[in-house]
C-alpha atoms as a PDB file:
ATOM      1  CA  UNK A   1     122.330  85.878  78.889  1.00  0.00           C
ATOM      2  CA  UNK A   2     125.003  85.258  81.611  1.00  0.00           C
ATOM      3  CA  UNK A   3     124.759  82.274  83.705  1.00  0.00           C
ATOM      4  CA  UNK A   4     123.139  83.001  86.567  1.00  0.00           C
ATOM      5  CA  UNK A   5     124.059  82.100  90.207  1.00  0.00           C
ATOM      6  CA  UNK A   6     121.179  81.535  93.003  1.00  0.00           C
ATOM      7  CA  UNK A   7     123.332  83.856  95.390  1.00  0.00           C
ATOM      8  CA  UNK A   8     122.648  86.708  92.871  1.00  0.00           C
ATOM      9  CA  UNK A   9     119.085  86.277  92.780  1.00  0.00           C
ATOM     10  CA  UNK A  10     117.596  86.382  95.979  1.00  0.00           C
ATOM     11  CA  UNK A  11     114.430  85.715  97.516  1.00  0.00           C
ATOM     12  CA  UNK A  12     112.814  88.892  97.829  1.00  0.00           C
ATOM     13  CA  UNK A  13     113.723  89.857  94.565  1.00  0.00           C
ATOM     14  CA  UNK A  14     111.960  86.489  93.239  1.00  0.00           C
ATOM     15  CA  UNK A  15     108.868  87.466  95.723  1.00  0.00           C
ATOM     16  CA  UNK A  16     108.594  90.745  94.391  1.00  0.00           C
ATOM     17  CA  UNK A  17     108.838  89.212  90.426  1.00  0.00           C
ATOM     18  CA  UNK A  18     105.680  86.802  91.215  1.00  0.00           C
ATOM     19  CA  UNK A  19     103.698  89.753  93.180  1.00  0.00           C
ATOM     20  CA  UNK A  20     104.325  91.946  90.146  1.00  0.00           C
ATOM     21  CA  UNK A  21     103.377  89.355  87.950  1.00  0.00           C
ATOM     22  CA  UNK A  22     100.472  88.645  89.184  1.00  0.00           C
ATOM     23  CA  UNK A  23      99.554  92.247  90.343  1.00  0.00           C
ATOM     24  CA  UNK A  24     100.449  94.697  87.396  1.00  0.00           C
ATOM     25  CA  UNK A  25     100.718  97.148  89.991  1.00  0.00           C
ATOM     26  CA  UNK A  26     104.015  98.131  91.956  1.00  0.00           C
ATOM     27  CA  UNK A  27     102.142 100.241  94.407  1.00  0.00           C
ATOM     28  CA  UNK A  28      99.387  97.380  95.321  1.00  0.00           C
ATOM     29  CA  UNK A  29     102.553  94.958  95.716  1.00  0.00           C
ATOM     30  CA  UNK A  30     104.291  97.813  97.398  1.00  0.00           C
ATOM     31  CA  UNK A  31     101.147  97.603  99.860  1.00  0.00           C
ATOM     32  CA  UNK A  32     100.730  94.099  99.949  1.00  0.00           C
ATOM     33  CA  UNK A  33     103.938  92.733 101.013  1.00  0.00           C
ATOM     34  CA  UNK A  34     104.742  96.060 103.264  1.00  0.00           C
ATOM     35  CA  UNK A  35     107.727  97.424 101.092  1.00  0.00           C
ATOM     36  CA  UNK A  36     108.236 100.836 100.237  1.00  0.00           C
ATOM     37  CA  UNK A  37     108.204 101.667  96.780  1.00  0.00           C
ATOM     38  CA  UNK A  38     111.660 102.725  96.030  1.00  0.00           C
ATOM     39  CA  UNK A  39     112.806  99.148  97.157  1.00  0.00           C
ATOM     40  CA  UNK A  40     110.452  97.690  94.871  1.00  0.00           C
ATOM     41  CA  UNK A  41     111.875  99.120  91.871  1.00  0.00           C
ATOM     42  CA  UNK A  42     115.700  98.572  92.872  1.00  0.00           C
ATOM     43  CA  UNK A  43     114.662  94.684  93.224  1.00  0.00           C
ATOM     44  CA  UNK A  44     112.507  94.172  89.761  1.00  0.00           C
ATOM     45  CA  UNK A  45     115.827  96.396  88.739  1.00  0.00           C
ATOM     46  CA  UNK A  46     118.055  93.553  90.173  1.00  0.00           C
ATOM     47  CA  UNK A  47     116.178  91.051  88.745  1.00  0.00           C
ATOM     48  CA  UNK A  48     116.385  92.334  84.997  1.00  0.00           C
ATOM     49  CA  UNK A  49     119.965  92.651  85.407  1.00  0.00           C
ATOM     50  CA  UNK A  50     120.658  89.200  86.742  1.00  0.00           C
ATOM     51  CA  UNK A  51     118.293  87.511  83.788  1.00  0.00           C
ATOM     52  CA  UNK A  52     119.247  90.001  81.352  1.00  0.00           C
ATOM     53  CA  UNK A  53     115.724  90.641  80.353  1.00  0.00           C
ATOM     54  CA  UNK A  54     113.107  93.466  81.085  1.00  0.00           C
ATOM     55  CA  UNK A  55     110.316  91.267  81.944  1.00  0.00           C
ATOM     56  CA  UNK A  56     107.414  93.774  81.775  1.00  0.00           C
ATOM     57  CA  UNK A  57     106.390  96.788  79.512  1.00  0.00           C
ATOM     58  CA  UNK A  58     105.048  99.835  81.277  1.00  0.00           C
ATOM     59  CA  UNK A  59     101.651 100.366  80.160  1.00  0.00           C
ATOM     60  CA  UNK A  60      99.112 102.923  81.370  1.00  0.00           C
ATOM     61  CA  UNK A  61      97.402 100.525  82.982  1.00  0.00           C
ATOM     62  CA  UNK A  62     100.355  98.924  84.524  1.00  0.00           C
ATOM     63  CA  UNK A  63     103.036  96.403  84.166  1.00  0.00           C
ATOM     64  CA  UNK A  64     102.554  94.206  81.657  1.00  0.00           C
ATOM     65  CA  UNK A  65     105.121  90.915  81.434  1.00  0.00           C
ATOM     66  CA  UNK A  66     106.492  90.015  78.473  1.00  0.00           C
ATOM     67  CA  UNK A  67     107.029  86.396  76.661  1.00  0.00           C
ATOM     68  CA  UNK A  68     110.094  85.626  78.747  1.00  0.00           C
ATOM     69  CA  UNK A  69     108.714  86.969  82.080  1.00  0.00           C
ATOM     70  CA  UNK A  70     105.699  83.823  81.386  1.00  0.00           C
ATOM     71  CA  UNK A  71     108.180  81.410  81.352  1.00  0.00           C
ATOM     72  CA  UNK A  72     110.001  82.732  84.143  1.00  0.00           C
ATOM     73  CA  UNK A  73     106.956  82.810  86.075  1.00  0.00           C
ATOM     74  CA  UNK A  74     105.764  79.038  86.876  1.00  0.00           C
ATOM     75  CA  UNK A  75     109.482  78.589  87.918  1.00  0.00           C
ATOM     76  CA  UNK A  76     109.543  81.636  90.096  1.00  0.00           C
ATOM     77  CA  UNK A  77     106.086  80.927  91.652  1.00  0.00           C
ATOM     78  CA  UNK A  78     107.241  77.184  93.018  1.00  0.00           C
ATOM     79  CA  UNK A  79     110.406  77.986  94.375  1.00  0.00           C
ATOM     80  CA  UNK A  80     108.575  81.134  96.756  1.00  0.00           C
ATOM     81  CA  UNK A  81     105.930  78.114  97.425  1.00  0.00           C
ATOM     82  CA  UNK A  82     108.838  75.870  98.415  1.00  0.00           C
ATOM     83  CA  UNK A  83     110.372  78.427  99.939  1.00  0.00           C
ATOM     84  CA  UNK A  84     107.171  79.699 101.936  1.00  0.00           C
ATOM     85  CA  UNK A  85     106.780  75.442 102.939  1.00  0.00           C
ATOM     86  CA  UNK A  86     110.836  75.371 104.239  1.00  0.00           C
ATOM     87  CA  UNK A  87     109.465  78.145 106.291  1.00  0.00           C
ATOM     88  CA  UNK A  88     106.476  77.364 108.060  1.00  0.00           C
ATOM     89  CA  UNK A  89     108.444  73.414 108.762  1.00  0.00           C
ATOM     90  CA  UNK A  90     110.635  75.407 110.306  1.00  0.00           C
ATOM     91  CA  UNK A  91     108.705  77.746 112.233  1.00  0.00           C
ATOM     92  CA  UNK A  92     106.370  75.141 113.361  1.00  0.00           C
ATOM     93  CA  UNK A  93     109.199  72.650 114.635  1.00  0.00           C
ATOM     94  CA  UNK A  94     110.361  72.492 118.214  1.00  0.00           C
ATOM     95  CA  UNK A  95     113.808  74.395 117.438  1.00  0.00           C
ATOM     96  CA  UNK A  96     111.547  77.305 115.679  1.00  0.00           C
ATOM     97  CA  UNK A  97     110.929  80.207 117.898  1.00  0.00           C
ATOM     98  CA  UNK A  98     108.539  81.912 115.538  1.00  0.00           C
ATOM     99  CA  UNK A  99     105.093  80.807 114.358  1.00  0.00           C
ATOM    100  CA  UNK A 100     104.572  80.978 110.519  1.00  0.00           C
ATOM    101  CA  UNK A 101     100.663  81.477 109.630  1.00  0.00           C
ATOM    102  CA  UNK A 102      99.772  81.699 105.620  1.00  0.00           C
ATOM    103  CA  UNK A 103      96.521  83.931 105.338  1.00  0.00           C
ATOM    104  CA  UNK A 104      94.256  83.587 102.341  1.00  0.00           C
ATOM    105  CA  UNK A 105      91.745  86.710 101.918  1.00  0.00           C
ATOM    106  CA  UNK A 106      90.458  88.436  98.943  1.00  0.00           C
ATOM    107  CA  UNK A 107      92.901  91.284  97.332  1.00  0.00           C
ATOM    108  CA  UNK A 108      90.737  94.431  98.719  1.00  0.00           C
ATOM    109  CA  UNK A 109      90.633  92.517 102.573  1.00  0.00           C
ATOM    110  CA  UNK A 110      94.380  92.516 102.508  1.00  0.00           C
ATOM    111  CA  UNK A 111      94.775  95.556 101.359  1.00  0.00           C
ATOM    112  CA  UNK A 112      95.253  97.338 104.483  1.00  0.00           C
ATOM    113  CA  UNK A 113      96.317  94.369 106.824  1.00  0.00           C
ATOM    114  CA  UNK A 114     100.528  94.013 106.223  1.00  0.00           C
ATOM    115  CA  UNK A 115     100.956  97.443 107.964  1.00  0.00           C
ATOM    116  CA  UNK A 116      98.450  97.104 110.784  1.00  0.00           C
ATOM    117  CA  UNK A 117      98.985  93.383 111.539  1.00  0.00           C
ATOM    118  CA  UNK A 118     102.945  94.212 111.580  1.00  0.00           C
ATOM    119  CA  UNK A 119     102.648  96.543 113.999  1.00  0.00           C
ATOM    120  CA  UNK A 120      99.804  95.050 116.472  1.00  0.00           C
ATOM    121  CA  UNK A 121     102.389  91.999 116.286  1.00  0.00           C
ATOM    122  CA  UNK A 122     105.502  94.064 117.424  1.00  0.00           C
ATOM    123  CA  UNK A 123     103.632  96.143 120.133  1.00  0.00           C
ATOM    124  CA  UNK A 124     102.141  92.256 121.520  1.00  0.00           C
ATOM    125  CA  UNK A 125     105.665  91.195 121.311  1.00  0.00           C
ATOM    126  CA  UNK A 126     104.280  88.283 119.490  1.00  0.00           C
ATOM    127  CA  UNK A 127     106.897  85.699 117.670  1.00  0.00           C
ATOM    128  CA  UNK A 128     104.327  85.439 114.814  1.00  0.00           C
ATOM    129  CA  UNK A 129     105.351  85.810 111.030  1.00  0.00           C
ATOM    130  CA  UNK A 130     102.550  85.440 108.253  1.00  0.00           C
ATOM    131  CA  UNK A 131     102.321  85.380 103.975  1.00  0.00           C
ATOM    132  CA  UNK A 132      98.806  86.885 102.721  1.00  0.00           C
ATOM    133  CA  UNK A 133      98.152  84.947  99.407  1.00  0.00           C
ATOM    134  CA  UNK A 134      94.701  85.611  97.347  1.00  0.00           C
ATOM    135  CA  UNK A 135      91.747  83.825  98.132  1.00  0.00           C
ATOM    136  CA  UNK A 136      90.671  81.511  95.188  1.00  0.00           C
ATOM    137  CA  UNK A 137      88.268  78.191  94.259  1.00  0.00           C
ATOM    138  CA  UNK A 138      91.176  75.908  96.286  1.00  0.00           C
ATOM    139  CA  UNK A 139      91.269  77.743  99.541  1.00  0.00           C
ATOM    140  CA  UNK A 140      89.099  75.853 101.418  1.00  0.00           C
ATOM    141  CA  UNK A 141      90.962  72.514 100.860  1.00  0.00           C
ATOM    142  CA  UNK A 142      94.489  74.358 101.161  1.00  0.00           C
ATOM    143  CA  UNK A 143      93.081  75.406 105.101  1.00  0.00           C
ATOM    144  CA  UNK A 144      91.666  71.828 105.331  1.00  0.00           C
ATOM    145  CA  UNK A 145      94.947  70.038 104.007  1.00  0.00           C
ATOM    146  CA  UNK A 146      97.362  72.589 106.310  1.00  0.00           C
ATOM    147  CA  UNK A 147      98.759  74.786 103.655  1.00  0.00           C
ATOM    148  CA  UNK A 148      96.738  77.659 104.908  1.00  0.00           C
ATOM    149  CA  UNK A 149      96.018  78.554 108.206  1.00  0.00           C
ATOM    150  CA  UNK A 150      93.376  81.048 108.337  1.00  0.00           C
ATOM    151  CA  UNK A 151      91.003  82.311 105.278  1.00  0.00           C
ATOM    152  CA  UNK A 152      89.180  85.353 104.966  1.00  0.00           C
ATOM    153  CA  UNK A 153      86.234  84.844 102.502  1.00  0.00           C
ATOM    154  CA  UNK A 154      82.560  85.827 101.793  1.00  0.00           C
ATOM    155  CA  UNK A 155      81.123  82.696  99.948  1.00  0.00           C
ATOM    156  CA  UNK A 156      77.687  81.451 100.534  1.00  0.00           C
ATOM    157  CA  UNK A 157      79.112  78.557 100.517  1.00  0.00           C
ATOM    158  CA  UNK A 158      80.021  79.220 103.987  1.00  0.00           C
ATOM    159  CA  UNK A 159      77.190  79.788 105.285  1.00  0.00           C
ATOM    160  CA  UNK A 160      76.542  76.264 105.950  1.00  0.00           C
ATOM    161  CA  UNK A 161      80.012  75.130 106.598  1.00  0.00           C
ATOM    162  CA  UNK A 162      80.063  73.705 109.674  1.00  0.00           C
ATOM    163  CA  UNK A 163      77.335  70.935 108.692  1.00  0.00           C
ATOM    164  CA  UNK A 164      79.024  69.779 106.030  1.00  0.00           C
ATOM    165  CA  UNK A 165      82.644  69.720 107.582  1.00  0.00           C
ATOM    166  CA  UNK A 166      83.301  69.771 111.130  1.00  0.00           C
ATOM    167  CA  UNK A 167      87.141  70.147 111.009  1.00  0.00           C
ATOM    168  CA  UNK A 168      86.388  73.422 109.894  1.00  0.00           C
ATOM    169  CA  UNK A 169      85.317  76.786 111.752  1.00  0.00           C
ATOM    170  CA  UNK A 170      83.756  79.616 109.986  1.00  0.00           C
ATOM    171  CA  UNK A 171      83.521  81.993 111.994  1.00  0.00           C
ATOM    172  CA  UNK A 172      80.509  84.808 110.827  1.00  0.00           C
ATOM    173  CA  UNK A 173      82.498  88.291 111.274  1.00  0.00           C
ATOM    174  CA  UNK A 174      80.420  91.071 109.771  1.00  0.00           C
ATOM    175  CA  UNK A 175      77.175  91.499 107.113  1.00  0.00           C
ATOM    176  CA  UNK A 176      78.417  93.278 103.941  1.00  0.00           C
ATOM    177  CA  UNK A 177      75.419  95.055 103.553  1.00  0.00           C
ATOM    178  CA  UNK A 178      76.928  98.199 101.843  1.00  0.00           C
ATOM    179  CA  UNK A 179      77.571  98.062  97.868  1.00  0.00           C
ATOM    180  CA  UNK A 180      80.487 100.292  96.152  1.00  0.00           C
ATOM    181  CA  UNK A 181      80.129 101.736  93.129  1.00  0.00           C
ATOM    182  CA  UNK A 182      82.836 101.437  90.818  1.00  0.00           C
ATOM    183  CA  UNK A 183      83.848 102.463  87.009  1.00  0.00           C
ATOM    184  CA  UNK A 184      85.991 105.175  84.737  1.00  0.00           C
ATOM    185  CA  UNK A 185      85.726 108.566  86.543  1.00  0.00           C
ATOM    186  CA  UNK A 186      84.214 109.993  83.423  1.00  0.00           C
ATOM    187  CA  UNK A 187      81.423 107.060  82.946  1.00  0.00           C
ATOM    188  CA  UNK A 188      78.336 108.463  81.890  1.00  0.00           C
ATOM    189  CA  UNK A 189      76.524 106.747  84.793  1.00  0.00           C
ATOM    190  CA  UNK A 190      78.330 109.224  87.102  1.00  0.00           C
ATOM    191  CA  UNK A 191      75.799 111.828  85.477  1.00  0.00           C
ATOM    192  CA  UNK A 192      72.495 110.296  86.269  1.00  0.00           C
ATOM    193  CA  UNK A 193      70.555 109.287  89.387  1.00  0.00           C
ATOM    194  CA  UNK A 194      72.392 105.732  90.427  1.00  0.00           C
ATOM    195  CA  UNK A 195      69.793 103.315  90.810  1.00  0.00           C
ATOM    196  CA  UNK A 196      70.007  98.946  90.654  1.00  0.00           C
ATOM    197  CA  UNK A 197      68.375  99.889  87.262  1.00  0.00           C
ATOM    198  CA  UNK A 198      70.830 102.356  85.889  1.00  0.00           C
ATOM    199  CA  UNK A 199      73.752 100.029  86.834  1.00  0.00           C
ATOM    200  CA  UNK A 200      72.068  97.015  85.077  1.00  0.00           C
ATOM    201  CA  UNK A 201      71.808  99.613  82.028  1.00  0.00           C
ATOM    202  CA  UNK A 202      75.882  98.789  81.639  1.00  0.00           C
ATOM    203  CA  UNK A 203      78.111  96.238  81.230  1.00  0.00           C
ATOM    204  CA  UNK A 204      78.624  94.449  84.469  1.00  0.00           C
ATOM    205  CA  UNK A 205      81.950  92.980  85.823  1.00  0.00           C
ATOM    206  CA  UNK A 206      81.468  90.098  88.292  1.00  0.00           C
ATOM    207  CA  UNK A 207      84.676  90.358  90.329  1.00  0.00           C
ATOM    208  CA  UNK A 208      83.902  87.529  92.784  1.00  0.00           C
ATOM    209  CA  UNK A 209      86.466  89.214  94.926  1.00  0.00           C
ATOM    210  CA  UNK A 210      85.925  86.960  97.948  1.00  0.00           C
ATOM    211  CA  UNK A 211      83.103  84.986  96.755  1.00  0.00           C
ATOM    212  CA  UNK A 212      83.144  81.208  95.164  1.00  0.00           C
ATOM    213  CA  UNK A 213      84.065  81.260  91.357  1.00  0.00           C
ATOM    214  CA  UNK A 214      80.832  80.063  90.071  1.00  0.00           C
ATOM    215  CA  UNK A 215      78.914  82.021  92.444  1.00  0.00           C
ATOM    216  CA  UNK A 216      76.319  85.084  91.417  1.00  0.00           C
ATOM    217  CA  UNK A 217      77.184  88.465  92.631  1.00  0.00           C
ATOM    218  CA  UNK A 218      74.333  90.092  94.797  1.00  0.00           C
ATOM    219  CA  UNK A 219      73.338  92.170  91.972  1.00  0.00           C
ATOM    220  CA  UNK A 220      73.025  89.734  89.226  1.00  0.00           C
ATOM    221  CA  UNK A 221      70.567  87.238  91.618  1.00  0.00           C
ATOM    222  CA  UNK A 222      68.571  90.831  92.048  1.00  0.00           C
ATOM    223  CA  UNK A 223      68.591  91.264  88.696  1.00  0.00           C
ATOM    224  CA  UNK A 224      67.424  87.095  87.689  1.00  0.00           C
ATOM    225  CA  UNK A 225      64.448  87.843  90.872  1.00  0.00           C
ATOM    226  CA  UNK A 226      63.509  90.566  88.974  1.00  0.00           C
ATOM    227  CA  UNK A 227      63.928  90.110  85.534  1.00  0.00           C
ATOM    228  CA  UNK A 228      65.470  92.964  84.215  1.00  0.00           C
ATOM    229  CA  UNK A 229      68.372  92.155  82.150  1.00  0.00           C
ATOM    230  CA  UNK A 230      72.084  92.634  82.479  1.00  0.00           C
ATOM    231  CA  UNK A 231      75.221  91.853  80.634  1.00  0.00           C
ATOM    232  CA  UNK A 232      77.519  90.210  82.311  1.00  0.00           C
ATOM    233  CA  UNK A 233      80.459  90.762  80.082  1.00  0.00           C
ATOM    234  CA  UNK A 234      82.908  88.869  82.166  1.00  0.00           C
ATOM    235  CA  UNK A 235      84.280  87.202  85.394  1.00  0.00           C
ATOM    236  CA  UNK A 236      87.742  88.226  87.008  1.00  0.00           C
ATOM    237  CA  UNK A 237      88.935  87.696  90.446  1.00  0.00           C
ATOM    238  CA  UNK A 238      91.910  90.276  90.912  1.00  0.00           C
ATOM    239  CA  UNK A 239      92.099  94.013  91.361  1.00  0.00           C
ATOM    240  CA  UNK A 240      94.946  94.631  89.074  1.00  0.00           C
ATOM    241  CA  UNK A 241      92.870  92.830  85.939  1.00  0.00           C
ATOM    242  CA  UNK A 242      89.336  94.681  87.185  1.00  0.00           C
ATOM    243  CA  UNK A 243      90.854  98.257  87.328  1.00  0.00           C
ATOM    244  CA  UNK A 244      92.194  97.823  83.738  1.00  0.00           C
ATOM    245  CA  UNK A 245      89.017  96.545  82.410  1.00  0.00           C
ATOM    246  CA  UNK A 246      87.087  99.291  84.020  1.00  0.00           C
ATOM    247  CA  UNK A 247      89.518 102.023  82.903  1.00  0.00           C
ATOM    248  CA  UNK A 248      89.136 101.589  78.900  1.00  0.00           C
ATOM    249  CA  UNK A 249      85.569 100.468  78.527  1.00  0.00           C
ATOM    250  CA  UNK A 250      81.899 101.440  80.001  1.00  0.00           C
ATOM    251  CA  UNK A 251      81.294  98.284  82.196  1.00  0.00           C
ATOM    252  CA  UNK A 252      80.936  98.879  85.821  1.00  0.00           C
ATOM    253  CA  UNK A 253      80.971  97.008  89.234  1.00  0.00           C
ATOM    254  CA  UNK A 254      79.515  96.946  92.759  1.00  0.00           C
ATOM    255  CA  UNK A 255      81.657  95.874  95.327  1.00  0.00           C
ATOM    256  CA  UNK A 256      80.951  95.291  99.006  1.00  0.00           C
ATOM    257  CA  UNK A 257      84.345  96.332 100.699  1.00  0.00           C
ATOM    258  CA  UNK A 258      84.717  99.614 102.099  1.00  0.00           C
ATOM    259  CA  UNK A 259      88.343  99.637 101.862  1.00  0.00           C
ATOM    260  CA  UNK A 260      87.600 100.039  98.033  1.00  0.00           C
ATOM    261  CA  UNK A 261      88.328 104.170  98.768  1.00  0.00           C
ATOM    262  CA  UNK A 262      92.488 103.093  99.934  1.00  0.00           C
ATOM    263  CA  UNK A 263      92.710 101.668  96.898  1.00  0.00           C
ATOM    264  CA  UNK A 264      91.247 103.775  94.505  1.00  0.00           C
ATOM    265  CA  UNK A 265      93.151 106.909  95.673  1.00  0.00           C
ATOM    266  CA  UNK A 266      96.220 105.414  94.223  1.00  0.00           C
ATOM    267  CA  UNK A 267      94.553 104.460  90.655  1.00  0.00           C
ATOM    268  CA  UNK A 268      94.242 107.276  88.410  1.00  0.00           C
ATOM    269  CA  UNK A 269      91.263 107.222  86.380  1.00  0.00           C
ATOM    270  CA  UNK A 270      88.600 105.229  88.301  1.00  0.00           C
ATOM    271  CA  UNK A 271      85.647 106.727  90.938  1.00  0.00           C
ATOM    272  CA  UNK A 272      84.272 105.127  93.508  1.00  0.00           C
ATOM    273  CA  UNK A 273      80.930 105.734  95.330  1.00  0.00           C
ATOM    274  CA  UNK A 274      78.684 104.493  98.162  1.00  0.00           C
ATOM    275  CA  UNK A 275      75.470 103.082  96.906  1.00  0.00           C
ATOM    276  CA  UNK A 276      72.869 104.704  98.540  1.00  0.00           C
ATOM    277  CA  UNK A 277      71.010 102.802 101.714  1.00  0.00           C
ATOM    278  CA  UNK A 278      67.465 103.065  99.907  1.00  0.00           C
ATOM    279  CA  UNK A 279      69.280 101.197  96.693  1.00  0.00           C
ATOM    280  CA  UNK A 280      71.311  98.646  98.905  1.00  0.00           C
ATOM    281  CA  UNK A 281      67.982  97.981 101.141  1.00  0.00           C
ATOM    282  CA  UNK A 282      65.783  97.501  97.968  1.00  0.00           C
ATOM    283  CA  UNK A 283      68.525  94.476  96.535  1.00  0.00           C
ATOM    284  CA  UNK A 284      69.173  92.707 100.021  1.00  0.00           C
ATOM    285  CA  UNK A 285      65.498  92.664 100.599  1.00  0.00           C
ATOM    286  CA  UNK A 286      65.479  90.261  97.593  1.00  0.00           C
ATOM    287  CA  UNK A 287      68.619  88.531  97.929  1.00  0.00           C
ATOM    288  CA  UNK A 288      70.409  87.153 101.384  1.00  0.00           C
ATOM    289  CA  UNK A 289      72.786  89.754 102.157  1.00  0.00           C
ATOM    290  CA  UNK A 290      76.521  87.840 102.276  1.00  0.00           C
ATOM    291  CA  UNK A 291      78.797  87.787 105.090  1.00  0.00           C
ATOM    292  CA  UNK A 292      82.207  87.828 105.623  1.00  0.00           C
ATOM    293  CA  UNK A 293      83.526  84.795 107.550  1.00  0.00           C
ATOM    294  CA  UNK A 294      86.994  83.808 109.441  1.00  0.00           C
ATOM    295  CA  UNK A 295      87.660  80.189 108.569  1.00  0.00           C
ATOM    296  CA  UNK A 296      90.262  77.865 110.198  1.00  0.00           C
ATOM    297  CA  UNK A 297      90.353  74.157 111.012  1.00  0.00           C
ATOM    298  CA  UNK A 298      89.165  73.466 114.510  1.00  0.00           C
ATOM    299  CA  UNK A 299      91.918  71.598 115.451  1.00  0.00           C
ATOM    300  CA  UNK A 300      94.079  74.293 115.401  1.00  0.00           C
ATOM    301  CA  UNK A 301      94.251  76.283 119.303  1.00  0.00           C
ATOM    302  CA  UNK A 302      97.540  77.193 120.130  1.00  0.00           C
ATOM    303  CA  UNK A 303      97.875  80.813 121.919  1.00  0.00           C
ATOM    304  CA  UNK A 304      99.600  81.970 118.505  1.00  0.00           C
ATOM    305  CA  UNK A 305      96.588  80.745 116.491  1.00  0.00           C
ATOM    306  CA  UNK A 306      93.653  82.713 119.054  1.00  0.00           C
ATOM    307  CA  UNK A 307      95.426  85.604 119.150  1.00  0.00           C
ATOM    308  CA  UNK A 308      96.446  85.975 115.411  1.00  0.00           C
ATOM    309  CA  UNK A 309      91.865  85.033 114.912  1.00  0.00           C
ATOM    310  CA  UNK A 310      91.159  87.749 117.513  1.00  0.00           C
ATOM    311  CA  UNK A 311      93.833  90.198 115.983  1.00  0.00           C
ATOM    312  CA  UNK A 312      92.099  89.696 112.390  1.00  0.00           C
ATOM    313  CA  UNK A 313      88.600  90.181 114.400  1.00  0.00           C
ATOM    314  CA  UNK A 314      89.452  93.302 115.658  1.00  0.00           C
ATOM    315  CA  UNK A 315      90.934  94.556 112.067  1.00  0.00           C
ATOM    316  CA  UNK A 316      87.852  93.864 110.093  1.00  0.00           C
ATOM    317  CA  UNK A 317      86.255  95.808 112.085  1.00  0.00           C
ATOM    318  CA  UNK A 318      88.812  98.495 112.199  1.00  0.00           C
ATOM    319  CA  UNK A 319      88.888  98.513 108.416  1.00  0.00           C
ATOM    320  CA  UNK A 320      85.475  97.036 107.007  1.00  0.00           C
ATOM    321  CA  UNK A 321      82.541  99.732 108.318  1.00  0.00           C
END
């Protein structure tokens, strides 16, 4: 392998290496960091050039990294952490003239945002940048410790918050009170009436997509109320690692994020559905319905700061319904 220099390999290129990683999916990274496609694949194509290596198999169910991509990895991942820190010092010091805001929300809330918060940023003329990273088990002491300004999360833990901390807001945005369906688009569920008991006939996925690690998805507290039994046959917290579980086996998942449908219309080989009201009424009246929360630290009120909150406000409820 040639030696390589830093000017060859340049930031975006590295960004676009640790989203794939992490993703499996060019067109959710494509999505996520607001790139188009094409440009995507000429900077994972600049990156196997400058460390002469492919770094991920093409699968049917995505990319998959190789041995050396790993090791690449870790490295990769600090220096866009460093280089995300060098950013927001200085964006937040007196000669910055932009605002740097790091957002942590679950994969299928950030979905939609990069476009739509891009462009209600340029028409407010705003001087406000931002990084959308995945909500996981350390977000709420990265937004009390700085590293992350606003979170986007759905944890009962939340519920509660502002007892237990009072440097922190959590700010209650919308009930999820609506459950999506989702599994192969040839499951044999898809041929029967869809009931909380025909569901809990399959393998379930717990994707605590927004939710605390260790928490119980809606459906499996219904399911301990009323003792019927169902398999959980395992945990996973990204979309890229659910969709290729769900595409080669019979396990299923309910979800409670309408922007499921923008996603799914880009993965081949997975349906999604609405859960009826009568089903979704019969599990929330046995188990508190979650919400979806806005949290921040309290300290935090420049202009920048309440407009980028109200922005988000107004987006949920452009894009959750």
């Amino acid at each position: 392998m040639k030696d390589i220099r830093l000017s060859d390999l340049d930031l975006l290129s590295i960004n676009i290496f640790v989203n794939l990683y992490e993703n499996r999916s060019a067109t959710l990274v494509a999505h996520k960091l607001n790139i188009p496609a094409p440009k995507i694949s000429r900077c994972l194509k600049h990156t196997r050039e400058i460390l002469g290596n492919e770094l991920f198999v093409r699968k049917k169910y995505g990319l998959i990294p190789n041995e050396f991509a790993s090791e690449v990895y870790p490295i990769a991942k600090e220096l866009m952490e460093c280089a995300t820190k060098l950013q927001k010092l200085y964006c937040t010091s007196d000669n910055g003239l932009i605002r740097h805001f790091e957002i942590a929300a679950p994969d299928l809330i950030s979905y939609p945002f990069p476009k739509i918060l891009l462009s209600a940023i340029k028409d407010a003329g705003k001087s406000v940048s931002f990084n959308i990273s995945r909500w996981n088990k350390h977000s709420i002491d990265n937004i009390i410790s700085g590293e992350v300004d606003l979170g986007l999360c759905c944890s009962k833990e939340l519920d509660n918050l502002r007892r237990s901390d009072e440097s922190l807001i959590a700010l209650r945005l919308k009930k999820l009170n609506k459950l999506f369906l989702i599994c192969h688009n040839q499951h044999p569920l898809l041929k029967e009436e869809i009931t909380l008991e025909s569901i809990a006939s399959y393998p379930f996925i717990n994707s605590n997509m927004g939710y605390s690690e260790l928490e119980l998805s809606p459906l499996q507290e219904y399911c301990q109320s009323q003792n019927i039994h169902l398999e959980t046959e395992i945990n996973l917290t990204g979309l890229t690692g659910l969709f290729e579980y769900l595409r080669s086996s019979q396990s299923v998942t309910l979800l409670p994020y309408s922007t499921i449908f923008n996603v799914i219309n880009n993965i081949p080989d997975l349906h999604a559905c609405r859960l009826s009201e009568v089903e979704s009424e019969r599990l929330y009246r046995q188990v508190r319905t979650p919400s979806l929360y806005l949290v921040y630290r309290n300290n935090d009120k420049t202009p920048e700061h309440q407009w980028l909150s109200s922005e988000i406000q107004d987006l949920i409820e452009l894009t959750l319904h």
